[in-house]
C-alpha atoms as a PDB file:
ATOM      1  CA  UNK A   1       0.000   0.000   0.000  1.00  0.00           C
ATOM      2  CA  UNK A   2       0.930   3.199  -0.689  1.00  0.00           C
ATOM      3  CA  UNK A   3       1.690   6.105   1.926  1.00  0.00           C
ATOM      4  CA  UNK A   4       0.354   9.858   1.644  1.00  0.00           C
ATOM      5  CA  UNK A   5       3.171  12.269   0.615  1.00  0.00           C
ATOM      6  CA  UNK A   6       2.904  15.329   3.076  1.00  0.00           C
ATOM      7  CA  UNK A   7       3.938  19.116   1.012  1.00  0.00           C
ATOM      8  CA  UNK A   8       1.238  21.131  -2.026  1.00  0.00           C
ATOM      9  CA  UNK A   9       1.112  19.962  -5.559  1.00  0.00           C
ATOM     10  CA  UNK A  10       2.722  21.995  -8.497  1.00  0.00           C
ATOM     11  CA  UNK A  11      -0.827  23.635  -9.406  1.00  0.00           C
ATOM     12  CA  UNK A  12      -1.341  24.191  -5.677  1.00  0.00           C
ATOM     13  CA  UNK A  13       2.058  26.740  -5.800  1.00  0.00           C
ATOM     14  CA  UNK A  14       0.924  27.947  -8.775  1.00  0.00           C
ATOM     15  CA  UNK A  15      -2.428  28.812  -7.827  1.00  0.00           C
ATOM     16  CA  UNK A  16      -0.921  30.782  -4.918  1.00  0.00           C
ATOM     17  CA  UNK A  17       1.654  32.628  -7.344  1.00  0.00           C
ATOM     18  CA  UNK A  18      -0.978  33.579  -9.304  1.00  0.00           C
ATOM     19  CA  UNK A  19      -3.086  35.139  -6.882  1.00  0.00           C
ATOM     20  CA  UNK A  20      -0.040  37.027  -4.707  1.00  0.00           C
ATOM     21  CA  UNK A  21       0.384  38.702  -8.565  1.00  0.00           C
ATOM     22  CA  UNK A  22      -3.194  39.388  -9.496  1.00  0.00           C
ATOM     23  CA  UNK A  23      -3.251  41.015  -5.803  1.00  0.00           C
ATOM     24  CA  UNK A  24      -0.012  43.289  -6.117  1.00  0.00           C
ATOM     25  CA  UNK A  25      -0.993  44.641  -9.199  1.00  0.00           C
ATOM     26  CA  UNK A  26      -4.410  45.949  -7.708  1.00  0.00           C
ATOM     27  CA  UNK A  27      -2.552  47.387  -4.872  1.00  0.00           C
ATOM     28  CA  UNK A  28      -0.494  49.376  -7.557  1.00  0.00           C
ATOM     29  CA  UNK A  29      -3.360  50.291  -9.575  1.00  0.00           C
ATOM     30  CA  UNK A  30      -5.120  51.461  -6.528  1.00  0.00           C
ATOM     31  CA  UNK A  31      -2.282  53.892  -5.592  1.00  0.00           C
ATOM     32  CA  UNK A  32      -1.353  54.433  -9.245  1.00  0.00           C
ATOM     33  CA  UNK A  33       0.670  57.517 -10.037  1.00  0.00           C
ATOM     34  CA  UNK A  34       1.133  59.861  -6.902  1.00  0.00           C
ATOM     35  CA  UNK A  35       2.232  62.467  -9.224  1.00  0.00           C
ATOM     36  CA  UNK A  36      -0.297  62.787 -11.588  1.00  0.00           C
ATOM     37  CA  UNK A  37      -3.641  62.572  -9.222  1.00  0.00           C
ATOM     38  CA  UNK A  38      -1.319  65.631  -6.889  1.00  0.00           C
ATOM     39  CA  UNK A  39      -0.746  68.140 -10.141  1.00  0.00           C
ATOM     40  CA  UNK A  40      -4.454  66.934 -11.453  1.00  0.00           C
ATOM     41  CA  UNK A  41      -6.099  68.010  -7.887  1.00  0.00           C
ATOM     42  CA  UNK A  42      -3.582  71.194  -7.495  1.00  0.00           C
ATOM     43  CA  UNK A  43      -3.909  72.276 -10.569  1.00  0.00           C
ATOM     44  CA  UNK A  44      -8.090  72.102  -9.925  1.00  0.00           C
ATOM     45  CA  UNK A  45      -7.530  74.199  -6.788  1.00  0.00           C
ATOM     46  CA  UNK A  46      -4.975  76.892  -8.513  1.00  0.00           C
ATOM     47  CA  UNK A  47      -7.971  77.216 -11.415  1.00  0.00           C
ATOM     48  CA  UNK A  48     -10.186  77.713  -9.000  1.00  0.00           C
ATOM     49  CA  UNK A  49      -8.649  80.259  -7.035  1.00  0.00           C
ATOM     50  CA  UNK A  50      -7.673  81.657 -10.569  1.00  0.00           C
ATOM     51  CA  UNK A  51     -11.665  81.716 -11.284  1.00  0.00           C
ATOM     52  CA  UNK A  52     -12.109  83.160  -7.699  1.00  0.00           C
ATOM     53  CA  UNK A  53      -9.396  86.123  -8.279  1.00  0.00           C
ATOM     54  CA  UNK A  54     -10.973  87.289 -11.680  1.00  0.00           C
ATOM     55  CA  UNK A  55     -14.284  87.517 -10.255  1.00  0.00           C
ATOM     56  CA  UNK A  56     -13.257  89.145  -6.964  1.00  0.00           C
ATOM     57  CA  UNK A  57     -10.724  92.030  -8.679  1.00  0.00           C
ATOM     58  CA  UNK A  58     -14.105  92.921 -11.066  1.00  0.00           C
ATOM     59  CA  UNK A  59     -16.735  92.986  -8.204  1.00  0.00           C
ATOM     60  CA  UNK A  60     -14.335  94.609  -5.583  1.00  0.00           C
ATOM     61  CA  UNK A  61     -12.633  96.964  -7.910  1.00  0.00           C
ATOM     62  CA  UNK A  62      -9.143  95.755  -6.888  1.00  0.00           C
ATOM     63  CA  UNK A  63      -6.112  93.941  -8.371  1.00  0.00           C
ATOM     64  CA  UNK A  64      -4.972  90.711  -7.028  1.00  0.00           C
ATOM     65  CA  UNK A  65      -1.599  88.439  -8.141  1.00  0.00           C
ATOM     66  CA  UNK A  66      -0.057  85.124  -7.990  1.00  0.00           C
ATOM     67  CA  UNK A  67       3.512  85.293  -6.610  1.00  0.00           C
ATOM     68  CA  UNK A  68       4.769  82.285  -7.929  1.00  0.00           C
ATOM     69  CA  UNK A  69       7.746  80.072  -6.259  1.00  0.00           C
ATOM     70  CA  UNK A  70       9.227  77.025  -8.030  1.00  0.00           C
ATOM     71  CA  UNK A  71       7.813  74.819  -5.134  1.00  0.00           C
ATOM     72  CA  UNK A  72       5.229  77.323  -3.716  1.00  0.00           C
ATOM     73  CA  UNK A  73       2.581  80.348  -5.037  1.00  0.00           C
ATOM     74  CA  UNK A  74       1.344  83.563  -2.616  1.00  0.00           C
ATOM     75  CA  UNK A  75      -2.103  85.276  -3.459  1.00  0.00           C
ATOM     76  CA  UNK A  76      -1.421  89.385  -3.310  1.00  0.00           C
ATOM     77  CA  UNK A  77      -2.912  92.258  -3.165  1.00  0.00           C
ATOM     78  CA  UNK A  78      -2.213  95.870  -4.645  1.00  0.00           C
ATOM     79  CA  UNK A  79      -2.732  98.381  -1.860  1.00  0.00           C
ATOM     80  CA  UNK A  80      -0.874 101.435  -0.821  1.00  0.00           C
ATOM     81  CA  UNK A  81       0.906 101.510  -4.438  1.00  0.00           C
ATOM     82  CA  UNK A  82       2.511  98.439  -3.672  1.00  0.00           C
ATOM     83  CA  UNK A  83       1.572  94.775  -3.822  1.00  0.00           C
ATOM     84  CA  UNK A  84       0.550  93.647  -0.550  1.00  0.00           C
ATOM     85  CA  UNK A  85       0.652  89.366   0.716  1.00  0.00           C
ATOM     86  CA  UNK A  86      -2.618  88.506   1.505  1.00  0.00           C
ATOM     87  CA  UNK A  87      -1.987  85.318   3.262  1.00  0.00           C
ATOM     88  CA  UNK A  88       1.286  82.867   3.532  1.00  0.00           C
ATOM     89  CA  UNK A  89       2.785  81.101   0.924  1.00  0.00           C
ATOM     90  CA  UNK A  90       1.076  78.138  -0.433  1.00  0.00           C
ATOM     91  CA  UNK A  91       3.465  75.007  -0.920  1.00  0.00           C
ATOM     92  CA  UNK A  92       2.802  72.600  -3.520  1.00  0.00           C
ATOM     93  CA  UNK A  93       3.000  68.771  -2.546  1.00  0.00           C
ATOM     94  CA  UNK A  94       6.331  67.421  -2.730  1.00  0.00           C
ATOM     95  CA  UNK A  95       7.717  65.912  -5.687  1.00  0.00           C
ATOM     96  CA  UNK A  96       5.692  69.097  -7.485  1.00  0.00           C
ATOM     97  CA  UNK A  97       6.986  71.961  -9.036  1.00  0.00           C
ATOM     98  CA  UNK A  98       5.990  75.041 -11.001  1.00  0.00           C
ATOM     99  CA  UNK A  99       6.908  76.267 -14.367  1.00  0.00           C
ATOM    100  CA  UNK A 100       5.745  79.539 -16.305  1.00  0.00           C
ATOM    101  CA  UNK A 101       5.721  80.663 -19.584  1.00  0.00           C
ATOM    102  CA  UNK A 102       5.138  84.229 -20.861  1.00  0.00           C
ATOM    103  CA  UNK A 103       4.188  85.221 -23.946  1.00  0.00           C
ATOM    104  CA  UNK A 104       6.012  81.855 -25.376  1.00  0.00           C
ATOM    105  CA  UNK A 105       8.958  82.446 -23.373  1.00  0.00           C
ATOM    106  CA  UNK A 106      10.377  80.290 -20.367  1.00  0.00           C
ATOM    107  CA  UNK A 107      10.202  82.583 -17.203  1.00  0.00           C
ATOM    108  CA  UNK A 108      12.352  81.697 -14.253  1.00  0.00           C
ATOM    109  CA  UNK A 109      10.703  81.782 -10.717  1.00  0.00           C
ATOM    110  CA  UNK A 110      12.645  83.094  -7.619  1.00  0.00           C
ATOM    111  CA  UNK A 111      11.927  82.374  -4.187  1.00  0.00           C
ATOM    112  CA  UNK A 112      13.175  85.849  -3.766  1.00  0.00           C
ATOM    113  CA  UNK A 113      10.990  87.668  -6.030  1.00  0.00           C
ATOM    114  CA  UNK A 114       8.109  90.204  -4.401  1.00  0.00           C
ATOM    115  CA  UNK A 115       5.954  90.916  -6.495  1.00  0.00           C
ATOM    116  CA  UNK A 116       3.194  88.739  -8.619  1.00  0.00           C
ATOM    117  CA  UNK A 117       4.354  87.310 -11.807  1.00  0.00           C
ATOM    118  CA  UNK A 118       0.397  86.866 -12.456  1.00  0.00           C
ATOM    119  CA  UNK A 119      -2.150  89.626 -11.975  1.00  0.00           C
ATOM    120  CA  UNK A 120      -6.071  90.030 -12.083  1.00  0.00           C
ATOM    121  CA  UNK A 121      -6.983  93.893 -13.018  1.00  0.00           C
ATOM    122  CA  UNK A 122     -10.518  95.117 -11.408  1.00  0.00           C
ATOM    123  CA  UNK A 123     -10.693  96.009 -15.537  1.00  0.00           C
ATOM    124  CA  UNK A 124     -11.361  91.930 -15.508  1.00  0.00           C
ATOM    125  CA  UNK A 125      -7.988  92.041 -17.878  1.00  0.00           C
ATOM    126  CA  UNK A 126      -5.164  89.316 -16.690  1.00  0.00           C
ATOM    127  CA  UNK A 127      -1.895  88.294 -17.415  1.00  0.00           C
ATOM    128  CA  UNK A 128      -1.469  86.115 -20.523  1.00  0.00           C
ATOM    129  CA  UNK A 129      -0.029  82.963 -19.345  1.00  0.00           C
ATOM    130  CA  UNK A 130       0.802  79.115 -19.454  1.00  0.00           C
ATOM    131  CA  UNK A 131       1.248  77.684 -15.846  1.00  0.00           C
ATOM    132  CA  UNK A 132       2.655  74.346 -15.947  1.00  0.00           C
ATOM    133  CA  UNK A 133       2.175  71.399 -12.706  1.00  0.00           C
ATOM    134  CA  UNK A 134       5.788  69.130 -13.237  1.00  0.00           C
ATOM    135  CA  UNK A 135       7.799  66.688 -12.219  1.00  0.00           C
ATOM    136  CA  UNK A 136      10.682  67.415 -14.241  1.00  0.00           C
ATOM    137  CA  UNK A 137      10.823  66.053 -17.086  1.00  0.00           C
ATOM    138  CA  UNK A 138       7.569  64.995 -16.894  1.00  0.00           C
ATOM    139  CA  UNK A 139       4.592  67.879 -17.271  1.00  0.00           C
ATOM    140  CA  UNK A 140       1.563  66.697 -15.422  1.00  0.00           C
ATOM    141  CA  UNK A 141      -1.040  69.535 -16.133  1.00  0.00           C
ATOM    142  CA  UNK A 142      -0.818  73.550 -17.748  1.00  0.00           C
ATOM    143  CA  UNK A 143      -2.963  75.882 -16.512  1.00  0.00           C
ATOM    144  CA  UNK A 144      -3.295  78.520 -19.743  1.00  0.00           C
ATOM    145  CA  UNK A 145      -4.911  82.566 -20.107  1.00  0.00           C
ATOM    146  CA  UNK A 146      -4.868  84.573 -23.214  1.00  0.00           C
ATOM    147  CA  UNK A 147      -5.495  87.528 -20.695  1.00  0.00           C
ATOM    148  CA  UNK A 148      -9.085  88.042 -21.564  1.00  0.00           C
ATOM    149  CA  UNK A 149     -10.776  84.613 -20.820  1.00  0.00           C
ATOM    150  CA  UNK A 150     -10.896  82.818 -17.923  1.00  0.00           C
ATOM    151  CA  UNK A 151      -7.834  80.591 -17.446  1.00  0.00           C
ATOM    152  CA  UNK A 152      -8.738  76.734 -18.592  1.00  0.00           C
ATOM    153  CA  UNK A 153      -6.443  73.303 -18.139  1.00  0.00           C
ATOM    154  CA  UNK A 154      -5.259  72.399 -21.638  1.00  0.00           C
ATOM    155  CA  UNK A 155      -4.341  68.297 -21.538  1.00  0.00           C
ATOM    156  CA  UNK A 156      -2.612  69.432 -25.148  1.00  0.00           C
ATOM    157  CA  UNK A 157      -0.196  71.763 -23.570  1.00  0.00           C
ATOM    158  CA  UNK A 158       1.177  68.675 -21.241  1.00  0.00           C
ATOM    159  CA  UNK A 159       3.113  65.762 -21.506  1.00  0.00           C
ATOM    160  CA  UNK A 160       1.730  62.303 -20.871  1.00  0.00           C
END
């Protein structure tokens, strides 16, 4: 007579291969790419606050501005003849960064800069720009104003 072998079968093994895979891939589909869903909801709450400004310069009568940081932005106000912080600077989430482009041209961003690099006139005239949400090299979202409209996301204007 023959005597049970004690240990799992070769589909056994590969049953529980199979389903440690199947499972770490969900868990990395779940999370997918920090990067992306941070510049897709910061770039949401910059156009909103860009939405917010426009509105609030017309209505008030005043001019607002973005003070923009590589890693960081700072709403403004003009008072006094001179522009005014209205509240600390804003940091972005790490691994984030901004880039901006003016009238087709790259324009470097200094933490030491004070003044706005984008403004809101009570005239409900803006600054022209293209705001970009990176990770360098990789462009996540743009953020883009012809200076008339309201500012809009443009998916063409960024990379994958």
């Amino acid at each position: 007579m023959r005597r049970a072998v004690a240990g799992f079968t070769l589909i056994e093994m590969m049953v529980v291969i199979v389903l440690i895979g199947v499972m770490a891939s969900m868990v990395r589909i779940s999370q997918g790419d920090n990067h992306a869903r941070l510049a897709r909801q910061e770039a949401d709450v910059l156009l909103n606050l860009m939405h917010g400004l426009r509105e609030k310069a017309v209505l008030e009568g005043l001019e607002f501005g973005l003070r923009l940081e590589p890693t960081a932005y700072q709403l403004m106000g003009f008072t006094q003849d001179q522009w005014q912080p209205l509240q600390p600077a804003v940091p972005l989430p790490d691994g984030l960064q901004l880039a901006l482009t003016l009238e087709g041209q790259s324009h470097p961003l200094h933490d030491s800069a004070h003044r706005p690099q984008l403004i809101w006139l009570s005239s409900d005239e803006n600054t022209a720009f293209d705001l970009h949400l990176e990770s360098p090299p990789v462009r996540w979202r743009s953020i883009v104003s012809d200076g008339l409209n309201d500012a809009r996301i443009d998916d063409n204007g960024s990379l994958p």
